[in-house]
PDB file of N, CA and C in Angstrom:
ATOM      1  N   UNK A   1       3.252   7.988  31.055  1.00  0.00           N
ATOM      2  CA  UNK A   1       4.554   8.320  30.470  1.00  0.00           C
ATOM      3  C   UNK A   1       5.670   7.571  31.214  1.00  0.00           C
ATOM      4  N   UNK A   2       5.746   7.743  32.352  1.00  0.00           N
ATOM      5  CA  UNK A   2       6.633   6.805  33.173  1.00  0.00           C
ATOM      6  C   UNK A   2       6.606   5.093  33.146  1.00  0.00           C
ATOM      7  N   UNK A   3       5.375   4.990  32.915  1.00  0.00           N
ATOM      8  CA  UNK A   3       5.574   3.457  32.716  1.00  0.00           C
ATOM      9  C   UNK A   3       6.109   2.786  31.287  1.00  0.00           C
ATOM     10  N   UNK A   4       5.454   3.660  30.075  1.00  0.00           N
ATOM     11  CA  UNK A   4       6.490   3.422  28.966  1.00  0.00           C
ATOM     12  C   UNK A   4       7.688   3.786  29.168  1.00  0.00           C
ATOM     13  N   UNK A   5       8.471   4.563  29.988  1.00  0.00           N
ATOM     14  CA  UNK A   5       9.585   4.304  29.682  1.00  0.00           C
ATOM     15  C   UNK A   5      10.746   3.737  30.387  1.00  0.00           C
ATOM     16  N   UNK A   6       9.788   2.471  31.184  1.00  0.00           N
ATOM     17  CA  UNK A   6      10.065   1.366  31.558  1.00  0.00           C
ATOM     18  C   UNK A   6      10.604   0.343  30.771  1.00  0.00           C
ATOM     19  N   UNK A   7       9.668  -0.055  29.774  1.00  0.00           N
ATOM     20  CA  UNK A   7       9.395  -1.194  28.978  1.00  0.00           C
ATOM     21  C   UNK A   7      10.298  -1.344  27.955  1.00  0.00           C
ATOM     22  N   UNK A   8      11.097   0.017  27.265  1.00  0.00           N
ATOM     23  CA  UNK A   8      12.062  -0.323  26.757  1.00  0.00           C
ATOM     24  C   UNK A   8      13.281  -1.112  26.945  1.00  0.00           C
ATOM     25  N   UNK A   9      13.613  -0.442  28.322  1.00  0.00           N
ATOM     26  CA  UNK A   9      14.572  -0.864  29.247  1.00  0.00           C
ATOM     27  C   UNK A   9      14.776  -2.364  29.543  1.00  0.00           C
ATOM     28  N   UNK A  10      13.363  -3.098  30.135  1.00  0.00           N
ATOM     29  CA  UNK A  10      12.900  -4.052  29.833  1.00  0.00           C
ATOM     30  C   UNK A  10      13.400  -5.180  29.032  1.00  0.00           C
ATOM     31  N   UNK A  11      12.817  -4.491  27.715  1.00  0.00           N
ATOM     32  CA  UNK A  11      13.225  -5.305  26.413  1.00  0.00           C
ATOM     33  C   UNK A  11      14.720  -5.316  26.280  1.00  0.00           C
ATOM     34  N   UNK A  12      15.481  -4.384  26.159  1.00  0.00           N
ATOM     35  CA  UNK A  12      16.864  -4.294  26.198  1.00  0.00           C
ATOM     36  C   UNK A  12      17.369  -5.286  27.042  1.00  0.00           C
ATOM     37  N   UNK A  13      17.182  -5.166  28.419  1.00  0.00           N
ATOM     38  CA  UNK A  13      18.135  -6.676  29.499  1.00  0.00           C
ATOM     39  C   UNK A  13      17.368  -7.561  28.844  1.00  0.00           C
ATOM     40  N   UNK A  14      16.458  -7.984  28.398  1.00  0.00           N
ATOM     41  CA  UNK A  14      16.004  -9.365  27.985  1.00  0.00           C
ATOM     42  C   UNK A  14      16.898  -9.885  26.588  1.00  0.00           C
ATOM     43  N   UNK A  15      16.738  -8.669  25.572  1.00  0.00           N
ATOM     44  CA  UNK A  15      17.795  -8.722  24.602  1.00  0.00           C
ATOM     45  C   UNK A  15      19.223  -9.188  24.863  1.00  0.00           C
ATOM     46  N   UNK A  16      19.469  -8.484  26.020  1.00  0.00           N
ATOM     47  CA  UNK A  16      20.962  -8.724  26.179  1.00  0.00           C
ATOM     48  C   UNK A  16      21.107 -10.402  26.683  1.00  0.00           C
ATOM     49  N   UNK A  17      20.316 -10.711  27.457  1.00  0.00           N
ATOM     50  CA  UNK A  17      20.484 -11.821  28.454  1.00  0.00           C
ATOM     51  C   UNK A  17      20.335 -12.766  26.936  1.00  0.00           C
ATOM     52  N   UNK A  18      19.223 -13.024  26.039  1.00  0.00           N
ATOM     53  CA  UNK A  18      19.097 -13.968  24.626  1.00  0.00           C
ATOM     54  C   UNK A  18      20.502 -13.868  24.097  1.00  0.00           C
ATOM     55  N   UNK A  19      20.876 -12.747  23.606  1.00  0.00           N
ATOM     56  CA  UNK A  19      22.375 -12.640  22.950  1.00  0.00           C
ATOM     57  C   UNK A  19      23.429 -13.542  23.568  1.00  0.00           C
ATOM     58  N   UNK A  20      23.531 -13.203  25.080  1.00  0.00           N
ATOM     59  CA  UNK A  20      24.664 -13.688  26.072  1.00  0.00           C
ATOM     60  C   UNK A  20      24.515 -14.827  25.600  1.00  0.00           C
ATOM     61  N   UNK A  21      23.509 -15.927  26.247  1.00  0.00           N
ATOM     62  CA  UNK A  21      22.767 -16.749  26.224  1.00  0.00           C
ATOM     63  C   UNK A  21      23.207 -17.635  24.637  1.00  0.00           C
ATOM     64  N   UNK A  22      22.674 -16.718  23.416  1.00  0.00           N
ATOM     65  CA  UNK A  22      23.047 -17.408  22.378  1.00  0.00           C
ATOM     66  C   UNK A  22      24.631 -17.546  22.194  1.00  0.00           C
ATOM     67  N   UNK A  23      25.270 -16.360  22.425  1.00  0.00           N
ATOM     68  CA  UNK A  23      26.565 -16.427  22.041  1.00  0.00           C
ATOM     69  C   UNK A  23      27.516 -17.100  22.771  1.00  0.00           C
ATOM     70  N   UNK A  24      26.795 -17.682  24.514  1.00  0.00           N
ATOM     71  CA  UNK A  24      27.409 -19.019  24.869  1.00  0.00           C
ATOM     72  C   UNK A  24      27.380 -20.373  24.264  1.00  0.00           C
ATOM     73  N   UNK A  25      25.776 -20.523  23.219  1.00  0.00           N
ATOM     74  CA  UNK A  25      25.514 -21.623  22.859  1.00  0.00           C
ATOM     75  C   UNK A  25      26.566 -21.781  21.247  1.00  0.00           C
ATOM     76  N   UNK A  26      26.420 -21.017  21.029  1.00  0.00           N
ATOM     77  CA  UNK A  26      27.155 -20.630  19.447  1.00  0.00           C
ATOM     78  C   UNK A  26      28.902 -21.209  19.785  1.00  0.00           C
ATOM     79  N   UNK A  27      29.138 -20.486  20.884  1.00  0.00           N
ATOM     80  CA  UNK A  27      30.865 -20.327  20.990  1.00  0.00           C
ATOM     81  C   UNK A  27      30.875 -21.990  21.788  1.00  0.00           C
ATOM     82  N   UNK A  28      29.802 -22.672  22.269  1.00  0.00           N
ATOM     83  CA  UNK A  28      30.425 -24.195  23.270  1.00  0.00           C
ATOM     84  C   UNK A  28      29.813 -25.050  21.873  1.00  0.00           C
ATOM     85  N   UNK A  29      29.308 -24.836  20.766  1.00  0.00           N
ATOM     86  CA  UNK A  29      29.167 -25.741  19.698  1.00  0.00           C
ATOM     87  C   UNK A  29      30.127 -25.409  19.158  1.00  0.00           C
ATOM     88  N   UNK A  30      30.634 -24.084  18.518  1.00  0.00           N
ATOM     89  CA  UNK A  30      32.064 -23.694  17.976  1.00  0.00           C
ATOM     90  C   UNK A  30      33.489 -24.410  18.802  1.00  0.00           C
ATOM     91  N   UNK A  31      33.962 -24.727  20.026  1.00  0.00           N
ATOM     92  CA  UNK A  31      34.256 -25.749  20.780  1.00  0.00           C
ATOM     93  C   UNK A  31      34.071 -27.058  20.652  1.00  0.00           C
ATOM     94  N   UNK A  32      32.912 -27.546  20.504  1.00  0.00           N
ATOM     95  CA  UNK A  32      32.529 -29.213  20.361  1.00  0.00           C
ATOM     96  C   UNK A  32      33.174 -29.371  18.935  1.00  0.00           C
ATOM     97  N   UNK A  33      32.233 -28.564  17.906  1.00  0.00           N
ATOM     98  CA  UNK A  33      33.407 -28.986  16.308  1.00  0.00           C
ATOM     99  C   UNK A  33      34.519 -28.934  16.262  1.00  0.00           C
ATOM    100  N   UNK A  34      35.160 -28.089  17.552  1.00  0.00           N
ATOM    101  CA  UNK A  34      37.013 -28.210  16.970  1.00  0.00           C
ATOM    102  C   UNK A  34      37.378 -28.874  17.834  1.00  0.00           C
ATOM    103  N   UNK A  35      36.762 -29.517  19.111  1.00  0.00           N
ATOM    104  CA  UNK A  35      37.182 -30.670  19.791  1.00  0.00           C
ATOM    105  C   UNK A  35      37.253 -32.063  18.972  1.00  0.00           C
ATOM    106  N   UNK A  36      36.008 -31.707  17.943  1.00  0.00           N
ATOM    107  CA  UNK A  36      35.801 -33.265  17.729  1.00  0.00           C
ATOM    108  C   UNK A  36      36.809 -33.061  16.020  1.00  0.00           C
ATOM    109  N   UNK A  37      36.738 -32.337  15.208  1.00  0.00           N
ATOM    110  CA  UNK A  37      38.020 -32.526  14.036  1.00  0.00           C
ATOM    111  C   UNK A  37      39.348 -32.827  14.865  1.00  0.00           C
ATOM    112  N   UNK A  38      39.667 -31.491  16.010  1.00  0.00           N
ATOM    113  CA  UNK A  38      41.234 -32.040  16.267  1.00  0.00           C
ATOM    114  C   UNK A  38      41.333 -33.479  17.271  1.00  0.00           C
ATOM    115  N   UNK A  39      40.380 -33.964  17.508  1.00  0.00           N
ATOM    116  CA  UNK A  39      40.484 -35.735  17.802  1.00  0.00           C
ATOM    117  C   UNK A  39      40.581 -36.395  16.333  1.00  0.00           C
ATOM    118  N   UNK A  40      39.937 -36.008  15.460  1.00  0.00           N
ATOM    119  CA  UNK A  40      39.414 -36.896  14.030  1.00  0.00           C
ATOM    120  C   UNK A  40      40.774 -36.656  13.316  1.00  0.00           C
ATOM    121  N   UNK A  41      41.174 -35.592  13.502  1.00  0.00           N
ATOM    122  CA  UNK A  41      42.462 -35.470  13.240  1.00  0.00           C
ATOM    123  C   UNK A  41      43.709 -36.247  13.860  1.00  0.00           C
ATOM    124  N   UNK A  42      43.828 -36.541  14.966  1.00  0.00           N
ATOM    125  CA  UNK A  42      44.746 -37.237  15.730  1.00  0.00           C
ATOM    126  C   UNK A  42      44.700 -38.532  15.202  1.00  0.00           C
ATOM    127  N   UNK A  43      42.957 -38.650  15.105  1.00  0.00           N
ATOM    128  CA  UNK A  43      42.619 -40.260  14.820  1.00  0.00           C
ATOM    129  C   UNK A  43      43.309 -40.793  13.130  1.00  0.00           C
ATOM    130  N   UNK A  44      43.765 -39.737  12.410  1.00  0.00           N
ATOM    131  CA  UNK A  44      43.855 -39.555  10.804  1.00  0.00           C
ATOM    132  C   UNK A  44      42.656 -40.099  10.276  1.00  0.00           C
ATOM    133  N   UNK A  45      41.402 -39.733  10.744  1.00  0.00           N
ATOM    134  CA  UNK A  45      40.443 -39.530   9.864  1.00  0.00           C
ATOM    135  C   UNK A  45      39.762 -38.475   9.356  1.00  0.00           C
ATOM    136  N   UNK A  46      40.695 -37.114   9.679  1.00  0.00           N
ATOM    137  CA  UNK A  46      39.954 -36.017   8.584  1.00  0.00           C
ATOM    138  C   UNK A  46      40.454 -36.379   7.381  1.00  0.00           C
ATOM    139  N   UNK A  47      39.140 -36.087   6.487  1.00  0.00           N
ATOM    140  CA  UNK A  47      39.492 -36.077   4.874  1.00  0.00           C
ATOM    141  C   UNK A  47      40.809 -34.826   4.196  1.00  0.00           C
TER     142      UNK A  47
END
């Protein structure tokens, strides 16, 4: 009994750490696209 109710716990920080993890990768690509329009923009090559 004690060791299952370990393993949830477990799964949860691992969950959290993927999320963190993704939602750094998500938000520094969300960054790179508006770095690179507001240059393309400067450049007057957005459509």
């Amino acid at each position: 009994m004690g060791r299952r109710s370990q393993a949830p716990k477990s799964i949860w920080k691992r969950l959290g750490w993927l999320v963190l993890i993704w939602a750094l990768g998500v938000g520094a690509l969300g960054a790179v696209a508006l770095g690179v329009r507001w240059i393309m923009g400067l450049a007057g090559l957005s459509p």
